[in-house]
PDB file of N, CA and C in Angstrom:
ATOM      1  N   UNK A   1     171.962-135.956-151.333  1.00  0.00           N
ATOM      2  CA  UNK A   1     171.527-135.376-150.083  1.00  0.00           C
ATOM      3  C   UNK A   1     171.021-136.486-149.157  1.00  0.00           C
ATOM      4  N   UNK A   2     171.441-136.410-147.842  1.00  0.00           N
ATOM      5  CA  UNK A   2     171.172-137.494-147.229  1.00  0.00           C
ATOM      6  C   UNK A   2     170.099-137.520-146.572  1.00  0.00           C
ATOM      7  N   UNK A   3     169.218-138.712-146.324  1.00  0.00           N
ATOM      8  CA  UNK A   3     167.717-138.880-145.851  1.00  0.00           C
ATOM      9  C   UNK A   3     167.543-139.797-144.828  1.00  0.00           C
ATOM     10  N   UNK A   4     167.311-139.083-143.858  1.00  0.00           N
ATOM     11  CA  UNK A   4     167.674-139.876-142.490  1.00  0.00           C
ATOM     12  C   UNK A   4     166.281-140.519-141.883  1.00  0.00           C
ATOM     13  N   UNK A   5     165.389-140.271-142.638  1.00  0.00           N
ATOM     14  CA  UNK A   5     163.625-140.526-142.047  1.00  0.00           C
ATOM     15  C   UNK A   5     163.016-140.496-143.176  1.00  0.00           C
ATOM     16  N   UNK A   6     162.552-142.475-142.937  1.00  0.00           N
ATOM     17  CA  UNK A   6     161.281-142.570-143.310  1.00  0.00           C
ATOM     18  C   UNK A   6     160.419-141.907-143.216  1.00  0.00           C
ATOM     19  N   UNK A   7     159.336-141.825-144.301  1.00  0.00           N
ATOM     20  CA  UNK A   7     157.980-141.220-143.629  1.00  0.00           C
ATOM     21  C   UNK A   7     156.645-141.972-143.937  1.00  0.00           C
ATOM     22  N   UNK A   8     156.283-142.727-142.617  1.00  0.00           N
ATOM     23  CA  UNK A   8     155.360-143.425-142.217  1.00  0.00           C
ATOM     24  C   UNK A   8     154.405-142.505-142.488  1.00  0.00           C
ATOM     25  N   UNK A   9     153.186-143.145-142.424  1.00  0.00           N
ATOM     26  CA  UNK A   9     151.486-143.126-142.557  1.00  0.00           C
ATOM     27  C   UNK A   9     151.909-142.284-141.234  1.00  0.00           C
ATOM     28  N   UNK A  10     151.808-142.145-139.835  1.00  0.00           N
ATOM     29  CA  UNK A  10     151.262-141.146-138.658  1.00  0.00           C
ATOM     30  C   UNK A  10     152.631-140.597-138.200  1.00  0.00           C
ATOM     31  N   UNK A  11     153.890-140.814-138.458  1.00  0.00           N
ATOM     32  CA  UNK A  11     155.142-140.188-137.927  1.00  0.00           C
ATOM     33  C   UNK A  11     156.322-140.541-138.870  1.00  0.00           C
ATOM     34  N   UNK A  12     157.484-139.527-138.827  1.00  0.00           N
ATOM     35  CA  UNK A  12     158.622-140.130-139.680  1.00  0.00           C
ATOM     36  C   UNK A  12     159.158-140.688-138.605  1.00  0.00           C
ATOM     37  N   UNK A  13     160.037-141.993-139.042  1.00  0.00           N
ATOM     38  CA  UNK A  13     161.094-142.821-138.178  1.00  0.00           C
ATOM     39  C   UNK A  13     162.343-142.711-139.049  1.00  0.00           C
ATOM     40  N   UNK A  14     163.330-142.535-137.852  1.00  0.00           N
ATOM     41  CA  UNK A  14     164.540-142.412-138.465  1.00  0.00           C
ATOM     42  C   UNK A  14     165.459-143.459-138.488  1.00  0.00           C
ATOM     43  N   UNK A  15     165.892-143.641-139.214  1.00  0.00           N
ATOM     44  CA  UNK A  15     166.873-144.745-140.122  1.00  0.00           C
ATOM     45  C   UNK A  15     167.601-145.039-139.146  1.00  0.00           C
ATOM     46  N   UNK A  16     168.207-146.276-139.164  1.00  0.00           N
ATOM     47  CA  UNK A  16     169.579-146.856-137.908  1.00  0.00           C
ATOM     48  C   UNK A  16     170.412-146.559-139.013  1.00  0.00           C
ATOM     49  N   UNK A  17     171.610-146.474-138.499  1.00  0.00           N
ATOM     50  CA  UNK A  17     173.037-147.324-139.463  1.00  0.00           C
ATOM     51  C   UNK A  17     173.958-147.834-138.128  1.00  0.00           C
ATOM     52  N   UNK A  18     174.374-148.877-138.782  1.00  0.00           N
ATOM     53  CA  UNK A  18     175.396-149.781-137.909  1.00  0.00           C
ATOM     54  C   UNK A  18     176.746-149.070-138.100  1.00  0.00           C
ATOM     55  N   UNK A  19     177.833-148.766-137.181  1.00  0.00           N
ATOM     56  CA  UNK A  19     178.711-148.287-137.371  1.00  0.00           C
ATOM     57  C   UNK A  19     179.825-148.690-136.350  1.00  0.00           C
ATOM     58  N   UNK A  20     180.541-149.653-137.071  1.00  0.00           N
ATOM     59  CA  UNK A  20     182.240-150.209-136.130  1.00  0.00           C
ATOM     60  C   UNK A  20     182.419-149.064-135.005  1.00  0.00           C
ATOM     61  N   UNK A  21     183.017-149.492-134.057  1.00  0.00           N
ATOM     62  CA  UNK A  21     183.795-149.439-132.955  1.00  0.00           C
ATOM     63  C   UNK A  21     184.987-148.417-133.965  1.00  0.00           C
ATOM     64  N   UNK A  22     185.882-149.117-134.864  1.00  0.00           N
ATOM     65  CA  UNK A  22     187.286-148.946-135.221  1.00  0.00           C
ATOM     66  C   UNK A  22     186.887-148.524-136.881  1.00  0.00           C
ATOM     67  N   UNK A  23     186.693-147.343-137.043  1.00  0.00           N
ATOM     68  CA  UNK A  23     186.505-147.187-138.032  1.00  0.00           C
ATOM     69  C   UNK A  23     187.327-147.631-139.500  1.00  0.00           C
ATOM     70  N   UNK A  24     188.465-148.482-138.926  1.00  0.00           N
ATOM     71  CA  UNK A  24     189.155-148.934-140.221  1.00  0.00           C
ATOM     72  C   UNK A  24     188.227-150.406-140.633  1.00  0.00           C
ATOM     73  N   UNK A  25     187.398-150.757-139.592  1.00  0.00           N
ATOM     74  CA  UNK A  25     186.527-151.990-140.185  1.00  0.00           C
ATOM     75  C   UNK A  25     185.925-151.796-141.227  1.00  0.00           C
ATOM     76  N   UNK A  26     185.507-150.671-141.166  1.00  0.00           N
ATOM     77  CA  UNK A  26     184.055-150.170-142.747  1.00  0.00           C
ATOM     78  C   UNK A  26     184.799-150.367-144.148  1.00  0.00           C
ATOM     79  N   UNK A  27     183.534-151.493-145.028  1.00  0.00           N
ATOM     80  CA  UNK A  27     184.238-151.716-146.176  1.00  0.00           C
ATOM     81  C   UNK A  27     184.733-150.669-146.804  1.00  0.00           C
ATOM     82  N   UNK A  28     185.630-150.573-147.468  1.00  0.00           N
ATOM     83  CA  UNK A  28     186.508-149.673-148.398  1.00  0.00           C
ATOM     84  C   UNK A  28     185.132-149.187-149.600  1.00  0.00           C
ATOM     85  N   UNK A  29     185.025-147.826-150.144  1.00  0.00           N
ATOM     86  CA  UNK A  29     184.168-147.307-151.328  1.00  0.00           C
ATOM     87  C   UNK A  29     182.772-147.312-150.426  1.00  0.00           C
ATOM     88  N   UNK A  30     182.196-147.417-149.562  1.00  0.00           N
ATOM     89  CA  UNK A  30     181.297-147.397-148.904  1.00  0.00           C
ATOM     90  C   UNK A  30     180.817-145.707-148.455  1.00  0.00           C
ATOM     91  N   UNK A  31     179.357-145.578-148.676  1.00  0.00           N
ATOM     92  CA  UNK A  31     179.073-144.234-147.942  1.00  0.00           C
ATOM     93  C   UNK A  31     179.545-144.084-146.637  1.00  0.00           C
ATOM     94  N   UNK A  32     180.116-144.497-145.663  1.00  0.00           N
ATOM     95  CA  UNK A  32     180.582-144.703-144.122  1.00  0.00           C
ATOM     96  C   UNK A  32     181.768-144.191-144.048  1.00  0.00           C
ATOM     97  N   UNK A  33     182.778-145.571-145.209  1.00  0.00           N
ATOM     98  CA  UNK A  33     184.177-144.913-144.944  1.00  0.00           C
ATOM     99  C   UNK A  33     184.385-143.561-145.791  1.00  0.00           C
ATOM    100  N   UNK A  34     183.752-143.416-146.653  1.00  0.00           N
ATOM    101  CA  UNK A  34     183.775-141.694-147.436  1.00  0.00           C
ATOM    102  C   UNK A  34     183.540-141.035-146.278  1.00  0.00           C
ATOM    103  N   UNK A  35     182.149-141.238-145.463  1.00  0.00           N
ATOM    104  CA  UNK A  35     182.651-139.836-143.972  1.00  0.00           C
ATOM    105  C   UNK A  35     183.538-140.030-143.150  1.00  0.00           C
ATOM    106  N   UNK A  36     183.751-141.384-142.873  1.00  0.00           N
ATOM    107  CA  UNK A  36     185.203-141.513-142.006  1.00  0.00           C
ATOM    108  C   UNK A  36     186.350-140.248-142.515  1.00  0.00           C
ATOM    109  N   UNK A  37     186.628-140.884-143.777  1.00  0.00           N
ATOM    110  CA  UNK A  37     187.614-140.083-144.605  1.00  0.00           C
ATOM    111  C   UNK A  37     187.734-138.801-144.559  1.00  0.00           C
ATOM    112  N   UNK A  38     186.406-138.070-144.790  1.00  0.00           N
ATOM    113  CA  UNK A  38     186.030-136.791-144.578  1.00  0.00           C
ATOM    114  C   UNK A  38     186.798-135.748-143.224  1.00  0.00           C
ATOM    115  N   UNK A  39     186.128-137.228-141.975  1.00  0.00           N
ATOM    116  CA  UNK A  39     186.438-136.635-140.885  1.00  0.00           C
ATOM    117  C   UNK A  39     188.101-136.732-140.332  1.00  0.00           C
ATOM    118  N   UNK A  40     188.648-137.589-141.357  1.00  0.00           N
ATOM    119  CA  UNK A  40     189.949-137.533-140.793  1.00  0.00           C
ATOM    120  C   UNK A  40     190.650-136.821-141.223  1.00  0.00           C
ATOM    121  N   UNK A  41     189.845-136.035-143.034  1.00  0.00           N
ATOM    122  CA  UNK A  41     191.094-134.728-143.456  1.00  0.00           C
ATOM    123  C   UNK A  41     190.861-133.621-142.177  1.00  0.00           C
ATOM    124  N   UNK A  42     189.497-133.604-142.036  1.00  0.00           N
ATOM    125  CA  UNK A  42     188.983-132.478-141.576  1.00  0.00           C
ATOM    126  C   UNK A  42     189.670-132.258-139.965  1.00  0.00           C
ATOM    127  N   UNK A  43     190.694-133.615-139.041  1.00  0.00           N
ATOM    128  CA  UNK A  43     190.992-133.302-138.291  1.00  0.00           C
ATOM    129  C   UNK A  43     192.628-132.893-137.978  1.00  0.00           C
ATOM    130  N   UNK A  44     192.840-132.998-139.514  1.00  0.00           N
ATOM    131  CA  UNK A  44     194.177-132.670-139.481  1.00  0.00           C
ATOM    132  C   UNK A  44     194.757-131.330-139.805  1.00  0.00           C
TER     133      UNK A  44
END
């Protein structure tokens, strides 16, 4: 399950992730390209 926020002492802050322009950049087996993947069955 994914966890998008820290939780600080007075507020949660939420996590960055860096994410290519061209989604064929993202290393291969990576949590990133698994949603890439996701989103490309899901647009066909």
């Amino acid at each position: 399950r994914p966890q998008p926020f820290e939780y600080k002492a007075r507020y949660p802050v939420l996590k960055r992730v860096d994410l290519p322009a061209n989604p064929y950049d993202v290393p291969p087996g990576t949590d990133q390209q698994k949603m890439w993947d996701r989103q490309r069955q899901a647009s066909r």
